[in-house]
Protein backbone atom coordinates (compact mmCIF):
# COMPACT_ATOMS: atom_id res chain seq x y z
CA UNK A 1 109.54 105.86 117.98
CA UNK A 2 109.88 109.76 118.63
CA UNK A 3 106.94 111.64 118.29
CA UNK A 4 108.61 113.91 116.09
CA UNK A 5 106.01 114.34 113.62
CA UNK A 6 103.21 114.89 116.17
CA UNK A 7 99.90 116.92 114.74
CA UNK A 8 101.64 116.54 111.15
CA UNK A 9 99.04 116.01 108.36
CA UNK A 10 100.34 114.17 105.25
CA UNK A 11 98.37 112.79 102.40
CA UNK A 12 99.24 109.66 100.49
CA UNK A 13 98.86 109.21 96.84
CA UNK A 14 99.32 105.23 96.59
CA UNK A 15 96.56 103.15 95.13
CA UNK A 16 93.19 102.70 97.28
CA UNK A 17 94.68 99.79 100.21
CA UNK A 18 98.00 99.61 99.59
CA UNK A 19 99.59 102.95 102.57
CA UNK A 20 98.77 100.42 105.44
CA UNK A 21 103.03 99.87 106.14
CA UNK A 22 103.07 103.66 105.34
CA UNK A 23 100.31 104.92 107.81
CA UNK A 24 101.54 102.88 110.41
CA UNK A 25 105.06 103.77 110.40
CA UNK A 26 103.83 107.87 110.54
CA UNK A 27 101.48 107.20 113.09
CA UNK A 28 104.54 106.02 115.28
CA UNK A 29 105.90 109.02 114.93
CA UNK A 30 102.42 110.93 115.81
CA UNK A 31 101.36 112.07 112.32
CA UNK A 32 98.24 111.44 110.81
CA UNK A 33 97.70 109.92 107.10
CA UNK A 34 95.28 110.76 104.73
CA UNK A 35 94.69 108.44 101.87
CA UNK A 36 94.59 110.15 98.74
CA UNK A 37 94.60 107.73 95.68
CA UNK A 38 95.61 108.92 92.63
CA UNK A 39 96.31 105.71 90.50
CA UNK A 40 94.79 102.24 90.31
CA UNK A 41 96.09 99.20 89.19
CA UNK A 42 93.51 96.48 87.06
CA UNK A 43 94.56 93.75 85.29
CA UNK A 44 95.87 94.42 81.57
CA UNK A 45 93.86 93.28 78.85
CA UNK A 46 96.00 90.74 76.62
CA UNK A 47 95.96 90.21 72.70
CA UNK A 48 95.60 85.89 71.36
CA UNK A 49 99.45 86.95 70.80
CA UNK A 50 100.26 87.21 73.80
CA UNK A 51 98.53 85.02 75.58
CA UNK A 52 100.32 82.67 73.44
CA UNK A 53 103.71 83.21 75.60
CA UNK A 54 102.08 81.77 78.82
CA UNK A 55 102.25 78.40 76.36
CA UNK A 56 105.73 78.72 75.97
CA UNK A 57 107.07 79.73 79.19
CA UNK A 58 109.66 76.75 78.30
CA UNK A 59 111.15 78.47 75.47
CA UNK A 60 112.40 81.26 78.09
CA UNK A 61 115.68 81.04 79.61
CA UNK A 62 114.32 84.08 82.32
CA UNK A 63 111.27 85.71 83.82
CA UNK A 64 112.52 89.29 85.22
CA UNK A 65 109.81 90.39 88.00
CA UNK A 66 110.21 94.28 88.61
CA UNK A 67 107.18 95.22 90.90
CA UNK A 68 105.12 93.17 93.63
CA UNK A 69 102.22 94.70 91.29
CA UNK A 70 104.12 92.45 88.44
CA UNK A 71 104.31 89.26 90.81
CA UNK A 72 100.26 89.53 90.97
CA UNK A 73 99.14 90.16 88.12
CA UNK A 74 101.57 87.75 85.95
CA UNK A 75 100.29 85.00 88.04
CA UNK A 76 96.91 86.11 88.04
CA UNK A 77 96.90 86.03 84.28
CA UNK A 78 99.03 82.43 84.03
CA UNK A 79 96.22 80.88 85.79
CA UNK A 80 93.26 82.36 83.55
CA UNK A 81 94.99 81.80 80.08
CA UNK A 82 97.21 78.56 81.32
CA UNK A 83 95.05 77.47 83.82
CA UNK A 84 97.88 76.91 86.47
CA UNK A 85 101.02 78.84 88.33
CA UNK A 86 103.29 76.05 87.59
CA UNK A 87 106.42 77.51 86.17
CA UNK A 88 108.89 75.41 83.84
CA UNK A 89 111.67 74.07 85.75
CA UNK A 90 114.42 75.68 83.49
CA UNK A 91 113.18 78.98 83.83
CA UNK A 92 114.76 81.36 86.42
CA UNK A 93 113.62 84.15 87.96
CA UNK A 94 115.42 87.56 88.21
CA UNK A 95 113.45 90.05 90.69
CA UNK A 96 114.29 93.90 91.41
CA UNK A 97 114.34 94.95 95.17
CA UNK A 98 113.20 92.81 98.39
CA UNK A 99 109.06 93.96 98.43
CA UNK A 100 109.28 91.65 94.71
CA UNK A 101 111.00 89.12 95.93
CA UNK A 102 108.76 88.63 99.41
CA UNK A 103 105.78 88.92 96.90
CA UNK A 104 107.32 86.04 94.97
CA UNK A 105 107.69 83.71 97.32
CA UNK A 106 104.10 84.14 98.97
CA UNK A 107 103.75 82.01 95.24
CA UNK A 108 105.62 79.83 96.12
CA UNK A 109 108.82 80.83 93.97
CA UNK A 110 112.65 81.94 94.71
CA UNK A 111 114.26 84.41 92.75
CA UNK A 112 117.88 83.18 91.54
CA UNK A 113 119.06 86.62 91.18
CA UNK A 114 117.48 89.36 93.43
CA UNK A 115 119.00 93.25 92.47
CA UNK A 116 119.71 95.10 95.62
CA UNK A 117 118.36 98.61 94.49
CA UNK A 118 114.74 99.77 93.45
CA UNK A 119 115.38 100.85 89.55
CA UNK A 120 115.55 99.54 86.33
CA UNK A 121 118.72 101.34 86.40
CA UNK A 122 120.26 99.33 88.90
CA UNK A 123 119.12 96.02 88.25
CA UNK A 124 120.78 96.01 84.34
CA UNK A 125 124.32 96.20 85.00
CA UNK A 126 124.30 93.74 87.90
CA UNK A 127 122.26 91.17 85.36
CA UNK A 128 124.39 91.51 82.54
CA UNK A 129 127.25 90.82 84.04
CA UNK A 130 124.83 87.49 86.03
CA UNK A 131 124.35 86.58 82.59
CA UNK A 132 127.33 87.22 80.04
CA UNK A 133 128.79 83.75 80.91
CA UNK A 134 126.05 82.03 79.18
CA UNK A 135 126.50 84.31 76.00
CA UNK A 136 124.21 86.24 74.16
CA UNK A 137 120.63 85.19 72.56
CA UNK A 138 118.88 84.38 75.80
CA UNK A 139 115.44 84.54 75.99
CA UNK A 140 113.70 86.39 78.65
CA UNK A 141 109.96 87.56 79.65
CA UNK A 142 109.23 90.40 80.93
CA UNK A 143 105.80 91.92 82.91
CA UNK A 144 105.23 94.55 83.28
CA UNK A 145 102.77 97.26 83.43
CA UNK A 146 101.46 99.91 80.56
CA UNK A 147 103.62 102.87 81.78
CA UNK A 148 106.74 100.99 82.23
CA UNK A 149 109.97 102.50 80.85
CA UNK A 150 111.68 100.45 78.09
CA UNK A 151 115.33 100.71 80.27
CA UNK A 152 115.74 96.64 80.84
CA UNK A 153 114.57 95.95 77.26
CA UNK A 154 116.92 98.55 75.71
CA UNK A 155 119.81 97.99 78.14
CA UNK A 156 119.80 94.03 77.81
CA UNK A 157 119.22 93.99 73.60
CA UNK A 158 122.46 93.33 73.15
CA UNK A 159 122.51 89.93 75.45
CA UNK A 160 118.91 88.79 75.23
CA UNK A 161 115.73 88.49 73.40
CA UNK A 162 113.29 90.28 75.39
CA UNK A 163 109.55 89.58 75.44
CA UNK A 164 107.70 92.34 76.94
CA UNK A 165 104.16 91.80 78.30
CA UNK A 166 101.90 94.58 80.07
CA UNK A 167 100.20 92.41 82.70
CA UNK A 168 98.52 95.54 84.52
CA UNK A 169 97.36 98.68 83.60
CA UNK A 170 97.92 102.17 86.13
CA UNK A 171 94.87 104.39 85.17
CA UNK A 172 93.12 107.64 87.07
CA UNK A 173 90.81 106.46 89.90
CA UNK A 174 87.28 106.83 88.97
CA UNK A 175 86.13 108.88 91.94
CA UNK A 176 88.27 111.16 94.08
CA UNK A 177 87.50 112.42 97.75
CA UNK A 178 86.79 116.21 97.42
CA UNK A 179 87.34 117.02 100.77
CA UNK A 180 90.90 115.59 100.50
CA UNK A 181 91.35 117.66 97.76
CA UNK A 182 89.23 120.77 98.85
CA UNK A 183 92.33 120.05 101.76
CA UNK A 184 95.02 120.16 99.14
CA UNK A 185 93.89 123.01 97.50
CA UNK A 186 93.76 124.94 100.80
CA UNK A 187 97.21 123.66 101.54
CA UNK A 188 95.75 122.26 104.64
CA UNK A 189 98.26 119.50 105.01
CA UNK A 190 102.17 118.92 106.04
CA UNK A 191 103.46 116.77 102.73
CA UNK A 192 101.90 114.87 100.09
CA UNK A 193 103.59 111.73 99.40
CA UNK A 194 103.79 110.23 95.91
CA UNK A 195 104.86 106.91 94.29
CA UNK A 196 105.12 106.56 91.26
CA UNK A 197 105.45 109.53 88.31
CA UNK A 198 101.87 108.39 87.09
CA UNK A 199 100.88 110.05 90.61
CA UNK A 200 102.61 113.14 89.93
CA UNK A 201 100.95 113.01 85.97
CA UNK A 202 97.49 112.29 87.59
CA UNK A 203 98.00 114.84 89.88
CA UNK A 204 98.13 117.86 87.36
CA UNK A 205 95.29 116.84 85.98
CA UNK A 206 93.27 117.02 88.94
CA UNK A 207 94.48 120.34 90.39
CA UNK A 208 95.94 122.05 87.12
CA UNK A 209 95.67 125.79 88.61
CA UNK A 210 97.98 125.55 91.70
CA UNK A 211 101.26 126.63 91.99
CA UNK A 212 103.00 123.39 92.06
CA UNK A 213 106.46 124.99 93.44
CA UNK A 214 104.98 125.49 96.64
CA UNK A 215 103.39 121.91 96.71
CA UNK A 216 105.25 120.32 99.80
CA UNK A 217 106.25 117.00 98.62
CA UNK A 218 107.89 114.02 99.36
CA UNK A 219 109.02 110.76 96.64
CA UNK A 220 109.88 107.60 96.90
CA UNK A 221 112.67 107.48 94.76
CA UNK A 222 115.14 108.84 92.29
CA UNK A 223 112.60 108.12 89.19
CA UNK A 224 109.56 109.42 90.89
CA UNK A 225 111.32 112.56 92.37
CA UNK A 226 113.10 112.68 88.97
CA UNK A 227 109.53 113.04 86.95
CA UNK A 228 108.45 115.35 89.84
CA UNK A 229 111.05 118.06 89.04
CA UNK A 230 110.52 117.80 85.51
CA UNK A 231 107.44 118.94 85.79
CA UNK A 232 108.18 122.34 87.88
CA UNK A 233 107.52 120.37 91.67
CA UNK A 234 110.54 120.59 94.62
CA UNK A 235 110.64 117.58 96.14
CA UNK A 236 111.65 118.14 100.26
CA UNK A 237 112.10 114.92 100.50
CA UNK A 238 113.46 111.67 98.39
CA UNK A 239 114.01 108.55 99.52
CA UNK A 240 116.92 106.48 98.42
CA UNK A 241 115.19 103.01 99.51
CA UNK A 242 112.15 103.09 97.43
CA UNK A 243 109.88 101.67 100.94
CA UNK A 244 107.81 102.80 103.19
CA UNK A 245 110.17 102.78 106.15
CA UNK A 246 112.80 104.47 103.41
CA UNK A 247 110.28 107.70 103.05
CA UNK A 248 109.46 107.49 106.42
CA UNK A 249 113.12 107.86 107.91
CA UNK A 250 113.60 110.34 105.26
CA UNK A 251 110.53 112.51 106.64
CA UNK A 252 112.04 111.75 110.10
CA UNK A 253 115.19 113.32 108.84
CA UNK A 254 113.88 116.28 107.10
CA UNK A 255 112.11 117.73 110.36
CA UNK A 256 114.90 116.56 112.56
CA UNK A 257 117.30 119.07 110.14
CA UNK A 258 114.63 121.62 110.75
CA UNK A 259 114.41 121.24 114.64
């Protein structure tokens, strides 16, 4: 890979572990990444209620997977309150984007409808029109985690019954490295990459007195870069494929318009 981005700095928000892809693919290219966490994932806390539904996965007609972060920690859960993984046989499984499905299958499950795109936004359409054979009144569960928009739930109300379970909570880290941020706040760095639009929340919180319009940015994806520029930021750079190699190429392509 071109050493494009040679002596570039940039700083990754994603939880504590999970920029290995994303480090490697910028040092390729000669840049250097700085992990910068500014959410964490932990398991959700879940009321008798609900607890209750991993009882009657059989009265479900679909489980719709959004997030490898949903995979984990829906399975994680099943096996404390259930005390197994085993899934009903007449369940299916709906799954949005390829890093879900992958995470599926390392338990031991295939998706029987896999959306192409990233959102919630582009998974409803496509599973509507999956679904509308079968008629209205189906039955579906769906993890996900405390911040979650209500998109699938609202869009799908008309077709299904949805169940919605938090399985994981995103919350603040409890520590923060201040020479990362003494780093940020001396703009000492090339572009800050963020996630998720808890990341860009968390992140006016921590640094509430700098001018955010000149914070050189990068998202992965429409919804995070959406969030961003709601909140005053200018993203330089979006990726379309919400991955790793998506920002990445992205990144490649900014500074390749710039040479």
């Amino acid at each position: 890979m071109t050493q494009l981005l040679q002596n570039k700095i940039f700083i990754s928000t994603r939880p504590a572990g999970r920029s290995d892809e994303l480090s490697l693919l910028l040092n390729e290219a000669g840049a250097t990444v700085l992990e910068f966490p500014l959410i964490q994932i932990k398991a959700a806390t879940l009321s008798n209620e609900e607890k209750k539904h991993f009882s009657r996965l059989k009265e479900f007609q679909w489980l719709i997977l959004t997030s490898p972060n949903g995979v984990r920690y829906f399975f994680d859960i099943m096996l404390k309150v259930a005390g197994n993984q085993e899934l009903p046989k007449n369940i299916k499984i709906a799954a949005i984007g390829e890093k879900t499905r992958e995470t599926l299958k390392k338990h031991g499950y295939s998706a029987t409808f896999v959306n192409p795109g990233s959102t919630a936004e582009d998974f409803t359409k496509p599973f509507v029109r999956h679904i509308e054979a079968a008629g209205s009144g189906q039955k579906i569960l769906l993890p996900l985690g405390n911040l979650a928009r209500t998109v699938i739930q609202d869009e799908l109300k008309e077709w299904a019954d949805c169940t919605r379970i938090d399985v994981y909570r995103t919350e603040m880290p409890e520590t923060i490295n201040t020479d990362i941020a003494e780093r940020i706040e001396n703009e000492k760095f090339d572009m800050l990459i963020f996630t998720s639009p808890s990341g860009i929340q968390n992140f006016l919180k921590l640094f509430p007195k700098l001018n955010i319009q000149n914070i050189r940015m990068g998202c992965i994806g429409e919804t995070t870069a959406t969030a961003a520029r709601e909140k005053g930021f200018r993203p330089l750079v979006v990726a379309q494929n919400s991955s790793s190699a998506g920002i990445v190429e992205s990144i490649l392509n900014y500074y390749i318009s710039k040479t």
